[in-house]
Protein backbone atom coordinates (compact mmCIF):
# COMPACT_ATOMS: atom_id res chain seq x y z
CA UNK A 1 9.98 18.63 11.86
CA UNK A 2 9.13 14.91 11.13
CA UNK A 3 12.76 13.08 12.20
CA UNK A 4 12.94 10.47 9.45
CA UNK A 5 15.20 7.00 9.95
CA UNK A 6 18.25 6.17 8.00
CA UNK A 7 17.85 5.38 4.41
CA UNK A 8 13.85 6.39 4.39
CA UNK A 9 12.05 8.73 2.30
CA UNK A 10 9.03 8.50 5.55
CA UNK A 11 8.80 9.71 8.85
CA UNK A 12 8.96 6.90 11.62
CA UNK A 13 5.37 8.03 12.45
CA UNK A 14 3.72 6.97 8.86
CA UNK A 15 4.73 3.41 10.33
CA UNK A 16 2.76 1.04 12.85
CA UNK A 17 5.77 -0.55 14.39
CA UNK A 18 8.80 1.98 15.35
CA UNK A 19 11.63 2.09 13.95
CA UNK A 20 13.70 0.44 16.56
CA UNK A 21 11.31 -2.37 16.78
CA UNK A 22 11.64 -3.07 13.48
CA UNK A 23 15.10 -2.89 13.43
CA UNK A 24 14.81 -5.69 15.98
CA UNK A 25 12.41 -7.69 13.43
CA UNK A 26 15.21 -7.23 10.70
CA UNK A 27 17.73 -8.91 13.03
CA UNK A 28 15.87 -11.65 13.55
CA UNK A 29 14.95 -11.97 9.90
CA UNK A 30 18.51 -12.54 9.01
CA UNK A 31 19.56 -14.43 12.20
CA UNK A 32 16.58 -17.18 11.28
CA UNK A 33 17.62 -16.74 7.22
CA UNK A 34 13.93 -15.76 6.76
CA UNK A 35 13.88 -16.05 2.70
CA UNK A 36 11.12 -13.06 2.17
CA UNK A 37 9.23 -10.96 3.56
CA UNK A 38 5.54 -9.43 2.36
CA UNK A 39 3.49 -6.99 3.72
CA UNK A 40 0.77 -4.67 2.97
CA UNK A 41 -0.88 -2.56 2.59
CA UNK A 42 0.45 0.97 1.50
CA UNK A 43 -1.23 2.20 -1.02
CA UNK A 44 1.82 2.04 -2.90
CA UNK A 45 3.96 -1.27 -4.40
CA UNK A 46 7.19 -1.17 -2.84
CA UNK A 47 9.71 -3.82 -3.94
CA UNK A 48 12.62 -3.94 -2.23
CA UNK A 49 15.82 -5.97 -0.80
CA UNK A 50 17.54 -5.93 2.78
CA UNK A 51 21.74 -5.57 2.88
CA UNK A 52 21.83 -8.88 2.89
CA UNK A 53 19.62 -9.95 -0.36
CA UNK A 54 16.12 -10.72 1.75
CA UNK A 55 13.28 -9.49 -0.77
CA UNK A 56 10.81 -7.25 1.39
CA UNK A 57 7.23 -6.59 -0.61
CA UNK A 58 4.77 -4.37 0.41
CA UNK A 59 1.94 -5.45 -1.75
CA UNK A 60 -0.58 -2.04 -2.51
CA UNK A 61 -3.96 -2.96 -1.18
CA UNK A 62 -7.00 -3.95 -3.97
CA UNK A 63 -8.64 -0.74 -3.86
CA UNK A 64 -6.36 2.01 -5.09
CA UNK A 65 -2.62 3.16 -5.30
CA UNK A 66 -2.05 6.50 -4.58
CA UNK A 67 -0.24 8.81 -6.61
CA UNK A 68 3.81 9.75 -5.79
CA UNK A 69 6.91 10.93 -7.33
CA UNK A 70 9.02 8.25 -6.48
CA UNK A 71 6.46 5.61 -7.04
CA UNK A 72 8.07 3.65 -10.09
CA UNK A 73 11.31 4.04 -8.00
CA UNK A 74 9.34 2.30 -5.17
CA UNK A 75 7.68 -0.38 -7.11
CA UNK A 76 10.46 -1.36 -9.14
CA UNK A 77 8.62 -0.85 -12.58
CA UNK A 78 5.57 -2.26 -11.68
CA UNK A 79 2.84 -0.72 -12.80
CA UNK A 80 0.18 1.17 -9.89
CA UNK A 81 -3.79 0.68 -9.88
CA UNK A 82 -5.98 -1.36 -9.44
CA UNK A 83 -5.04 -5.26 -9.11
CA UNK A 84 -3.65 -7.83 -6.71
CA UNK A 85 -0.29 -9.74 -6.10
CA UNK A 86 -0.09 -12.79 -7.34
CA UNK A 87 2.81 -15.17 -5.48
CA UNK A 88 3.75 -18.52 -6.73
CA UNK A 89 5.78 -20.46 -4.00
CA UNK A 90 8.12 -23.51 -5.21
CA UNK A 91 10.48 -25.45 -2.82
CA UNK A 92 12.56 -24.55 -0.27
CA UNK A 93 11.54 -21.02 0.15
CA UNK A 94 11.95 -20.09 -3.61
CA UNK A 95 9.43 -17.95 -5.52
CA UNK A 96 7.79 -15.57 -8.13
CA UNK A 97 5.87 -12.63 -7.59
CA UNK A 98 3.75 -9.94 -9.87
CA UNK A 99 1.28 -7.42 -9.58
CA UNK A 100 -1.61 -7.72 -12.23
CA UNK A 101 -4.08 -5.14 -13.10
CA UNK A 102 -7.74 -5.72 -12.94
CA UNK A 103 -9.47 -6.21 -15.81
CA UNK A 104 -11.78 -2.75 -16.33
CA UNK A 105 -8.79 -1.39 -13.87
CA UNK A 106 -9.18 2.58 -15.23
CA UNK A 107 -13.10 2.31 -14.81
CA UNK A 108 -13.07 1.17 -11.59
CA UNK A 109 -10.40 3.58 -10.44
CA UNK A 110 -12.62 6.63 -12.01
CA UNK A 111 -15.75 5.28 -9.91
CA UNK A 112 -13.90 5.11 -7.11
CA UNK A 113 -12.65 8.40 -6.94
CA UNK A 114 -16.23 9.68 -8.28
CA UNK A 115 -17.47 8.14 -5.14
CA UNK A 116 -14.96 9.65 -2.70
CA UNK A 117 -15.82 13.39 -4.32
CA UNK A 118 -19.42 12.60 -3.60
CA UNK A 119 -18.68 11.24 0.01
CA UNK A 120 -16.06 14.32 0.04
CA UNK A 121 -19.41 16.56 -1.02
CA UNK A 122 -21.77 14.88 1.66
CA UNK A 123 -19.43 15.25 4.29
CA UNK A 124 -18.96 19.39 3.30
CA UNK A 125 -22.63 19.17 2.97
CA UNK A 126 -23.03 18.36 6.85
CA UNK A 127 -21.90 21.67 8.00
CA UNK A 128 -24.86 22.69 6.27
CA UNK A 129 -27.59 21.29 8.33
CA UNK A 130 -27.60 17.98 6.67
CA UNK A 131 -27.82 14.37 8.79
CA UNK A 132 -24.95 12.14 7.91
CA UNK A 133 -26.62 9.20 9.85
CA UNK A 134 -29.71 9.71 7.94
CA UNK A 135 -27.63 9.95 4.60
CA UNK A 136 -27.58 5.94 2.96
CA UNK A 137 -24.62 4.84 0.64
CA UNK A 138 -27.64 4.37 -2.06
CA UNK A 139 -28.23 8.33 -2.39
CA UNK A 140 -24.71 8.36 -3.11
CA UNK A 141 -24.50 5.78 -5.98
């Protein structure tokens, strides 16, 4: 069994940095009144706030959000796929933040999960006698 921290839906091993370190980070967030707080990626928006009104945003990465029950609760009604986070920063530490779709957002999505199938297929394909160093990214387009 995967021991999960307080108030997490994730096991402290999904994260790079223990939990106890970043409890540690936290502290000094709100010691130094740190105003925000992004990060990314994982593969997911998450928009959040700390106990003591920080905003934390974990920006989903350019490529592709994966699918999750509780993503809408995560991203606070943004919308997942494709796009990037735009952040507009004003004075003294105040701001506004979005996530925008790419234009063409459900076509590129599509071809990029065609290509993982096909990678997916190449890969099962190598237990079968066939060289994956000799196989180029152009047979697979």
């Amino acid at each position: 069994m995967t021991a999960h921290t307080t108030g997490s839906r994730f096991a402290d091993g999904y994260f790079t940095i223990p939990y106890e370190q970043r409890k540690l980070a936290m502290a000094l967030f709100k010691k130094y009144n740190v105003t925000s707080c992004f990060s990314g990626h994982f593969h997911q928006n998450v928009v959040a706030e700390t106990s003591w009104g920080m905003p934390m945003i974990v920006t989903g990465p350019l490529s592709m959000n994966l699918y999750s029950e509780i993503s809408h609760e995560l991203s606070n009604g943004e919308k997942n796929g494709i796009g990037m986070r735009i952040v507009d920063v004003g004075e003294k530490g105040q701001f506004t933040h979005r996530w925008i779709l790419l234009d063409e957002e459900q076509e590129l999505y599509e071809h990029a999960i065609k290509r993982c199938i096909e990678c997916s297929s190449a890969y099962n394909e190598s237990k079968d006698g066939v060289d994956l160093q000799k196989l180029k990214i152009s047979e697979l387009e």
